[in-house]
N, C-alpha and C. Protein backbone atom coordinates (compact mmCIF):
# COMPACT_ATOMS: atom_id res chain seq x y z
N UNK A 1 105.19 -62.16 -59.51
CA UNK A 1 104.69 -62.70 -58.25
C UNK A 1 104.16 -64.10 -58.50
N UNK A 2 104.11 -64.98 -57.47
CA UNK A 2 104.05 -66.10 -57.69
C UNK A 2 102.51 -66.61 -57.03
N UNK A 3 101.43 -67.11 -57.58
CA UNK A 3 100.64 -67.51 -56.85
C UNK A 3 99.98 -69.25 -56.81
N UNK A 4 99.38 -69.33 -55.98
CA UNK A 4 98.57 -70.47 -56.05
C UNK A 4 97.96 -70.41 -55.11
N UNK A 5 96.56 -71.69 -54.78
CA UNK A 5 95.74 -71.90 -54.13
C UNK A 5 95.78 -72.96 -53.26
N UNK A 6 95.28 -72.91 -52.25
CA UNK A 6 95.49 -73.80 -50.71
C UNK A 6 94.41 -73.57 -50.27
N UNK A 7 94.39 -74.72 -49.09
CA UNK A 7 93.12 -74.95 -48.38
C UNK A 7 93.76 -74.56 -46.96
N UNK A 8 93.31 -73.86 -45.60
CA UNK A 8 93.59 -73.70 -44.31
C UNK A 8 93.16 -74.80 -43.70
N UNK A 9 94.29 -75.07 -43.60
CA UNK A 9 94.37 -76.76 -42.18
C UNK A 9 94.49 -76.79 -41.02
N UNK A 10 94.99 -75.78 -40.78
CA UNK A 10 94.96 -75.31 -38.69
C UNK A 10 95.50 -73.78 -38.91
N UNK A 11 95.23 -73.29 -37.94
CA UNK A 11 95.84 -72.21 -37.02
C UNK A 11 95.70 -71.97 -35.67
N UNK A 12 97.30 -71.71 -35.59
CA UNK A 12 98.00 -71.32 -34.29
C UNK A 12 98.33 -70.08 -33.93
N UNK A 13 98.19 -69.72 -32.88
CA UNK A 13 98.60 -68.56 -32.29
C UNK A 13 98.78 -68.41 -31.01
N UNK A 14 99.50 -67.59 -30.57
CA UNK A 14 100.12 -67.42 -29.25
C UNK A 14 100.27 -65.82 -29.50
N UNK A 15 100.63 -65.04 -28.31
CA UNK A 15 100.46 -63.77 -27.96
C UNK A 15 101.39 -62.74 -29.01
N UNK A 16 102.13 -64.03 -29.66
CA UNK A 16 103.35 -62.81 -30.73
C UNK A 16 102.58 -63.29 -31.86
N UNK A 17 102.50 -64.14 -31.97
CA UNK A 17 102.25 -64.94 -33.84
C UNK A 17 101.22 -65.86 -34.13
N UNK A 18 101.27 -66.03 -35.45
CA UNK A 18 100.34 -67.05 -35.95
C UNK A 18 100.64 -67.93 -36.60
N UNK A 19 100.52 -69.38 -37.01
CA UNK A 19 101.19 -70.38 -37.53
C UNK A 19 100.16 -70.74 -38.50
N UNK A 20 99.79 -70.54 -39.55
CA UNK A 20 98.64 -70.86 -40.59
C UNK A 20 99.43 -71.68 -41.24
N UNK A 21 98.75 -73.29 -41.25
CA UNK A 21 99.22 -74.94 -42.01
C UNK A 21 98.22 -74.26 -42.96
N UNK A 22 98.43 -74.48 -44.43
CA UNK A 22 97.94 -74.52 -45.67
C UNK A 22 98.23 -75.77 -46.43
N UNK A 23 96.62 -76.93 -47.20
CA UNK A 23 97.50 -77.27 -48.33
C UNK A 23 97.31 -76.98 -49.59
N UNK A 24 98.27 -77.43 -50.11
CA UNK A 24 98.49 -76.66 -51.77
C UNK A 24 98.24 -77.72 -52.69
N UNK A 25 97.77 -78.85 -53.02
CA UNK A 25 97.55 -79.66 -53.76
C UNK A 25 97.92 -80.64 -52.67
N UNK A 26 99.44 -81.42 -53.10
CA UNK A 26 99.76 -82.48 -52.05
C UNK A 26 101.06 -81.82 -51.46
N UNK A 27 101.15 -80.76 -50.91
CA UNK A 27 101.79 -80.09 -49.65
C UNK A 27 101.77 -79.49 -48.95
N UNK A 28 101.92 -80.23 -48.05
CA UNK A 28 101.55 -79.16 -47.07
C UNK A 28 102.36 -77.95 -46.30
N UNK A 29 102.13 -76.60 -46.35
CA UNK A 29 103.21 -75.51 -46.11
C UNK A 29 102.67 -75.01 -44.74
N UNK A 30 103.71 -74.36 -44.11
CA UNK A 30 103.88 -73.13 -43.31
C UNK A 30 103.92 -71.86 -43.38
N UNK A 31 103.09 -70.70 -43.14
CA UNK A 31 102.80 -69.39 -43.02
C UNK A 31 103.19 -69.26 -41.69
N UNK A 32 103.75 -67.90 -41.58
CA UNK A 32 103.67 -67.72 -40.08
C UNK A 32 103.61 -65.74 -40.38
N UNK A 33 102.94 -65.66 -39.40
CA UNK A 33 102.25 -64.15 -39.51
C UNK A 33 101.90 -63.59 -37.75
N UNK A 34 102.33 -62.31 -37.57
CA UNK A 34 102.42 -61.63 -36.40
C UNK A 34 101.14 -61.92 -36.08
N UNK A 35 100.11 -61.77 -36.86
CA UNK A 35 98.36 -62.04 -35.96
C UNK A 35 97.47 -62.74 -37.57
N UNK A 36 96.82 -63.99 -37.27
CA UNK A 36 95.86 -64.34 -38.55
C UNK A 36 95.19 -63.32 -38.78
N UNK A 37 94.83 -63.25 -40.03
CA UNK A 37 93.51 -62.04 -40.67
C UNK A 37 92.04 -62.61 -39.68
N UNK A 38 91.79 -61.35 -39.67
CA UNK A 38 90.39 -61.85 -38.57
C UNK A 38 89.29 -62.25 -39.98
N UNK A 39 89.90 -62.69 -41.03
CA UNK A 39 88.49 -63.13 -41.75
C UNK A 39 88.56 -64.87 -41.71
N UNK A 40 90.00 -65.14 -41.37
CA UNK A 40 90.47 -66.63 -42.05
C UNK A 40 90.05 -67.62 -40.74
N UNK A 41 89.28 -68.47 -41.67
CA UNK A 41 89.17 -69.71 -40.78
C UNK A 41 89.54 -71.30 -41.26
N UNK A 42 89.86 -72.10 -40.54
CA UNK A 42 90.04 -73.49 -41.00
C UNK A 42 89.16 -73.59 -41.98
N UNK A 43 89.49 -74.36 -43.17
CA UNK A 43 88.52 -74.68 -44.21
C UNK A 43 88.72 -73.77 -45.69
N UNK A 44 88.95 -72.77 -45.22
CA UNK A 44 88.93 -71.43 -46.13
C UNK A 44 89.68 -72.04 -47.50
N UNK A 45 89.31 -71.58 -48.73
CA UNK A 45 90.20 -71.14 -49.67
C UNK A 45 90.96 -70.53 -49.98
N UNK A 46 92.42 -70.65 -49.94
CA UNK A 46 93.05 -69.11 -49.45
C UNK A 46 94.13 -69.07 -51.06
N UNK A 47 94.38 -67.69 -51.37
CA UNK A 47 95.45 -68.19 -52.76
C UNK A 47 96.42 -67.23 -51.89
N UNK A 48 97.96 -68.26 -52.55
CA UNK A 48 98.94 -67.91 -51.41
C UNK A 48 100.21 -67.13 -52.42
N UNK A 49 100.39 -65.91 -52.18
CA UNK A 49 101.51 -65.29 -52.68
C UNK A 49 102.83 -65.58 -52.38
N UNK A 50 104.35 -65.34 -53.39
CA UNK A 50 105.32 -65.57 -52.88
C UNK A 50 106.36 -64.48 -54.13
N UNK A 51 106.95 -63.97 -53.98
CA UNK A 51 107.93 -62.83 -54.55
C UNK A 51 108.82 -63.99 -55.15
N UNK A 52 109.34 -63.27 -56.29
CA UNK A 52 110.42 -64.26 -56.71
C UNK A 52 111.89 -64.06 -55.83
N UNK A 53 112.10 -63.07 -55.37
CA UNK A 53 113.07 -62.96 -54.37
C UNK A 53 113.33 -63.63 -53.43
N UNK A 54 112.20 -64.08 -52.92
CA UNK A 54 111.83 -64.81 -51.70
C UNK A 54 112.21 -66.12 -51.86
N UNK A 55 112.51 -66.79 -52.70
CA UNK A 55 112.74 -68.17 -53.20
C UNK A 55 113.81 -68.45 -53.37
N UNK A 56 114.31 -69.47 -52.86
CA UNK A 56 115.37 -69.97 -52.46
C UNK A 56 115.23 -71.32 -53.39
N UNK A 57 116.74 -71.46 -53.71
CA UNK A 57 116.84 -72.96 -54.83
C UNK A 57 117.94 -73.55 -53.67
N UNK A 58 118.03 -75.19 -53.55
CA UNK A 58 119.03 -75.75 -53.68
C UNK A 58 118.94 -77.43 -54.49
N UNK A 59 120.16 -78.09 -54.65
CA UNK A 59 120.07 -79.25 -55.17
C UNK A 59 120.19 -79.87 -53.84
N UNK A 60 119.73 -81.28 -53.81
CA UNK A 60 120.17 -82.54 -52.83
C UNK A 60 119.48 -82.07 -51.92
N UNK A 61 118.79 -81.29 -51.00
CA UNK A 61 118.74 -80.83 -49.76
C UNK A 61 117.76 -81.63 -49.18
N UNK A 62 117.75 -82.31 -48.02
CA UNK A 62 116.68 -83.34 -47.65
C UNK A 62 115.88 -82.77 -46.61
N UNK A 63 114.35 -82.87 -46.36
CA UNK A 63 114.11 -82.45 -45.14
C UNK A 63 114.64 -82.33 -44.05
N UNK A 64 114.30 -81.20 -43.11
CA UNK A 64 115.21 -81.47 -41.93
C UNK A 64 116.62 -80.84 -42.03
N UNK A 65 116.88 -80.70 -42.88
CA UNK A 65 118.45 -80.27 -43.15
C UNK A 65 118.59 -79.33 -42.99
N UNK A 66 117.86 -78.07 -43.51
CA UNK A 66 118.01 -76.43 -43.10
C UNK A 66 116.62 -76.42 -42.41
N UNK A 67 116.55 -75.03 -41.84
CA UNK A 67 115.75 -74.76 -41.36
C UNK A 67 114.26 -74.22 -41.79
N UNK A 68 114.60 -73.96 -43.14
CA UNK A 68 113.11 -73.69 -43.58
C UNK A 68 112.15 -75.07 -44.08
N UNK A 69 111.10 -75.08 -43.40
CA UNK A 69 110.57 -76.23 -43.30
C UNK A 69 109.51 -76.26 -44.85
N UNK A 70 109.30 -75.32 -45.58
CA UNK A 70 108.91 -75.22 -46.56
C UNK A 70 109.49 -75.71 -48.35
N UNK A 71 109.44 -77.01 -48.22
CA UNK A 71 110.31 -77.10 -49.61
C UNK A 71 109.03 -78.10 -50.46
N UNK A 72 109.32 -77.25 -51.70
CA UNK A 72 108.50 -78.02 -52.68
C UNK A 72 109.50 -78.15 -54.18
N UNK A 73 110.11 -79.89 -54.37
CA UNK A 73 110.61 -79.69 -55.41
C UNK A 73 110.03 -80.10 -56.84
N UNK A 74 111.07 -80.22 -57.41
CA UNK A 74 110.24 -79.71 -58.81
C UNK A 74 111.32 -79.91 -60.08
N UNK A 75 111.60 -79.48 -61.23
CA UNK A 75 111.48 -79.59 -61.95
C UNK A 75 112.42 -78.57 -63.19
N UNK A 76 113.32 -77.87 -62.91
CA UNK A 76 114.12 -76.79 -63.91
C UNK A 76 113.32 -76.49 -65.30
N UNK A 77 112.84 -75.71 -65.32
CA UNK A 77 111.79 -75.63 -67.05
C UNK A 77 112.86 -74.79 -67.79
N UNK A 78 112.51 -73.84 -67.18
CA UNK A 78 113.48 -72.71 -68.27
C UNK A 78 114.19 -71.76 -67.09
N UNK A 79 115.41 -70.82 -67.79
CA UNK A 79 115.62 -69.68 -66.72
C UNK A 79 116.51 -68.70 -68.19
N UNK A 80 116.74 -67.90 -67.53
CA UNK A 80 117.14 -66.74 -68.04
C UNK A 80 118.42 -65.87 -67.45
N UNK A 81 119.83 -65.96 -67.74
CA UNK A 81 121.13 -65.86 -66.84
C UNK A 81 121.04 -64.31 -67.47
N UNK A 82 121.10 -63.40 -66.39
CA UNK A 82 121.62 -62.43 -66.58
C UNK A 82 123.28 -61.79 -66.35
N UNK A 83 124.25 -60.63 -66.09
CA UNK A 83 125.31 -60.52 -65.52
C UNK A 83 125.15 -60.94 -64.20
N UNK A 84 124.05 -59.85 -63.28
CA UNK A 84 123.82 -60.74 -61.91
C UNK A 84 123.00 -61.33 -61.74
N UNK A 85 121.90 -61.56 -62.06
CA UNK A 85 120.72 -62.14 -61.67
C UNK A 85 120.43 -63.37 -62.69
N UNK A 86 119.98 -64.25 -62.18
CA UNK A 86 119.22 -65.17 -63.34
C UNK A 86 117.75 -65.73 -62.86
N UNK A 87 116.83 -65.81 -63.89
CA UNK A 87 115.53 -65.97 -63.47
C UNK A 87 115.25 -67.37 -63.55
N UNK A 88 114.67 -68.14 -62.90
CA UNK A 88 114.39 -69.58 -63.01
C UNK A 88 113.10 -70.11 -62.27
N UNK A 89 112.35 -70.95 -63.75
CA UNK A 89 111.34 -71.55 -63.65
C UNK A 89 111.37 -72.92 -63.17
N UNK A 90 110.71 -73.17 -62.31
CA UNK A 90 110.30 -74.67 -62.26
C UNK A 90 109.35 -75.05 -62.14
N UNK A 91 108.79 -76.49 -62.20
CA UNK A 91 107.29 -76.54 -62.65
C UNK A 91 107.10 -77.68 -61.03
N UNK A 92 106.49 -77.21 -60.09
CA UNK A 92 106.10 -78.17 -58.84
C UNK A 92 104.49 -78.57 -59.05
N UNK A 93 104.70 -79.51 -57.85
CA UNK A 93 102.81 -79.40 -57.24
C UNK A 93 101.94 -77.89 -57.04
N UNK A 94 102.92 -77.14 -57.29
CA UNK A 94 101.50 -75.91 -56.88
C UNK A 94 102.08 -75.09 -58.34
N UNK A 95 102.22 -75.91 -59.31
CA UNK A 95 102.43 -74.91 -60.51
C UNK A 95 103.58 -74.39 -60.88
N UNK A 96 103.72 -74.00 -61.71
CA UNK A 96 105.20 -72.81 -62.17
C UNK A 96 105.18 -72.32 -61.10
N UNK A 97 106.74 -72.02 -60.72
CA UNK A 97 106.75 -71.26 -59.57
C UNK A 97 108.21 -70.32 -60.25
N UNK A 98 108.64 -69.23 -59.72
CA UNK A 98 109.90 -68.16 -60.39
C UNK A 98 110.86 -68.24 -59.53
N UNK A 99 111.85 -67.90 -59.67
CA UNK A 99 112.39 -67.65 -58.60
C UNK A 99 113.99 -66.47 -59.28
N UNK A 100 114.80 -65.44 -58.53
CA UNK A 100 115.52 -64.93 -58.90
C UNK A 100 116.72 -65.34 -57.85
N UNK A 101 117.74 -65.82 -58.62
CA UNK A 101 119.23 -66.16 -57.53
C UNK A 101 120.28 -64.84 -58.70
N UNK A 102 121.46 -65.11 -57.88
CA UNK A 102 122.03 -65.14 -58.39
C UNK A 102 122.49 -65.44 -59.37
N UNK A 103 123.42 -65.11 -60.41
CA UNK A 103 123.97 -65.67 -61.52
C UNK A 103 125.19 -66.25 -61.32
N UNK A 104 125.72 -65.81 -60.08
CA UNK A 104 126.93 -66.79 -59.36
C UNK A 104 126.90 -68.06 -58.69
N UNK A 105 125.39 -67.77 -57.91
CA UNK A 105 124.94 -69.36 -57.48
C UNK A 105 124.31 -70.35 -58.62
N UNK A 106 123.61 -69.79 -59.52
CA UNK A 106 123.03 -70.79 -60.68
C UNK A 106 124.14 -71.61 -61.17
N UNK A 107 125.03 -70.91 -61.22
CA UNK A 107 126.32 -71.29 -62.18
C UNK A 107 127.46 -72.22 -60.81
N UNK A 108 127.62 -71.62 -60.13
CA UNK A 108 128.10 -72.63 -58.94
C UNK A 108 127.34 -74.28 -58.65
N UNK A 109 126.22 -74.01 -58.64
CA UNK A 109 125.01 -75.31 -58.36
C UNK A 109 125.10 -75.92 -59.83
N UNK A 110 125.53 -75.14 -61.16
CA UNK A 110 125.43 -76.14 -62.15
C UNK A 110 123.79 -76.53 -62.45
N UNK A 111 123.01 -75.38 -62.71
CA UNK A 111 121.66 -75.39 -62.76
C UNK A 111 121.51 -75.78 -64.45
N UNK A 112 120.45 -76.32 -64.84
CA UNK A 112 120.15 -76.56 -66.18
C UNK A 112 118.78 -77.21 -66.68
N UNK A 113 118.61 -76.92 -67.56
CA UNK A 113 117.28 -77.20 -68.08
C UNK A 113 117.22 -78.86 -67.68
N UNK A 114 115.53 -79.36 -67.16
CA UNK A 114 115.45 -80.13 -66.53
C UNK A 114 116.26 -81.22 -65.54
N UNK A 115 117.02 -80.51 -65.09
CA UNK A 115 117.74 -80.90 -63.19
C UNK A 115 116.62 -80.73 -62.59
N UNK A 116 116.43 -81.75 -61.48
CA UNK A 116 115.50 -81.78 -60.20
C UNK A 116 116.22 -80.76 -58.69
N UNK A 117 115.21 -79.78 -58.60
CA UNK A 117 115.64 -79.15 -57.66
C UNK A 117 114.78 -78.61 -56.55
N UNK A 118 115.11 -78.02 -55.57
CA UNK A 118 113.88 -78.00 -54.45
C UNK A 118 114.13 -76.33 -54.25
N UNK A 119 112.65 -76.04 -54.00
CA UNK A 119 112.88 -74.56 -53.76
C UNK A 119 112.43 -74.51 -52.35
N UNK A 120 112.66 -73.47 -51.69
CA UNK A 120 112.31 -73.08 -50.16
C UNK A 120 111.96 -71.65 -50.21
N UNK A 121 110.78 -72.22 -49.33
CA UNK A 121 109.76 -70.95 -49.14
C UNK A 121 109.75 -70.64 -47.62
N UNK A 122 110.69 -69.59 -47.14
CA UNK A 122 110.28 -68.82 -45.97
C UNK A 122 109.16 -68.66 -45.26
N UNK A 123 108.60 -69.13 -44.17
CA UNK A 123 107.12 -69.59 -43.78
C UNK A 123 106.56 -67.62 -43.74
N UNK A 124 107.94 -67.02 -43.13
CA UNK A 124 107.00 -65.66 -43.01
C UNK A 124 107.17 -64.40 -44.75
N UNK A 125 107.39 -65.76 -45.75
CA UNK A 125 107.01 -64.70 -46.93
C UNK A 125 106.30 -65.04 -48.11
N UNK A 126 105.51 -66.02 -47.32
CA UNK A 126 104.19 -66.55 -48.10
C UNK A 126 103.28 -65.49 -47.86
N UNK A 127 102.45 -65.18 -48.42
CA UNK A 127 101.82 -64.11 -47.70
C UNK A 127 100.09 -64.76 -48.71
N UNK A 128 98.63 -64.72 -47.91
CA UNK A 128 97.54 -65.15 -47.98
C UNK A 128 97.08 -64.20 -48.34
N UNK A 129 96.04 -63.91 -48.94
CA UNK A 129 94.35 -63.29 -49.30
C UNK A 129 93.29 -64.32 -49.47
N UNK A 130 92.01 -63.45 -49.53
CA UNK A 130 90.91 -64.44 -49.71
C UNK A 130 90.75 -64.58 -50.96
N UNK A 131 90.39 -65.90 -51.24
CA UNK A 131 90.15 -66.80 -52.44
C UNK A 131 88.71 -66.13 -53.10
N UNK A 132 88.21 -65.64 -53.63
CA UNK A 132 87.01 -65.44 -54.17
C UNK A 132 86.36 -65.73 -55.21
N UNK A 133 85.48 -66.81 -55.65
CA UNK A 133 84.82 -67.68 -56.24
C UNK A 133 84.34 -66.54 -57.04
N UNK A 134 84.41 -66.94 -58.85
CA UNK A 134 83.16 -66.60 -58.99
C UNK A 134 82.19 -67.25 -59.23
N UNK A 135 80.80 -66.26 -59.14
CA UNK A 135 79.66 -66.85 -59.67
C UNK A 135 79.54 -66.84 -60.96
């Protein structure tokens, strides 16, 4: 599982959903969630989960271009090619991040240790908890 920490910058909601802006160092992402947690407010510390499944790689892709408005790129560190699966690290603004593709797309895209690449994060599979300090 993939984590890091963000600050809550707005939230939106309307009668279906919720639109929670988070930033993560210097990006700013999209959450979107059927109803905010009734604990979260602007300001909050929030650390933000993401599945390695959930992560999407491509090369070249410019804002605006697809539809997930969530891209943070980064950096190829290491990965690991399996028959189907291959695991791949990259190192962004919010840290190592994992991700699992294919072993047909790694190898199609021509993936390799340090290539610049952008990952995309699905706004509804970020998923939040509360940040808790210790003392």
């Amino acid at each position: 599982m993939n984590a890091f920490f963000a600050k809550v910058e707005s939230i939106k909601s309307d009668e279906f959903f919720s639109c929670i802006t988070v930033q993560a160092k210097d990006k700013q992402l999209k959450l979107v969630k059927t109803k905010a947690p009734q604990w979260l407010s602007i300001g909050d510390e929030v650390e933000c989960h993401i599945q390695e499944a959930a992560i999407s790689i491509c090369k070249g892709a410019k804002e605006g271009s697809v539809s997930i408005e969530n891209h943070l790129n980064g950096e190829l560190r290491h990965f690991r090619k399996g028959v189907v699966l291959s695991e791949v690290s990259v190192d962004t603004s919010c840290g190592i991040m994992n991700s699992l593709i294919t072993t047909d797309a790694f190898e199609r895209m021509e993936l390799h240790d340090g290539c610049e690449v952008t990952l995309l994060l699905k706004a509804v599979d970020i998923k939040i908890v509360q940040h808790t300090q210790a003392s």
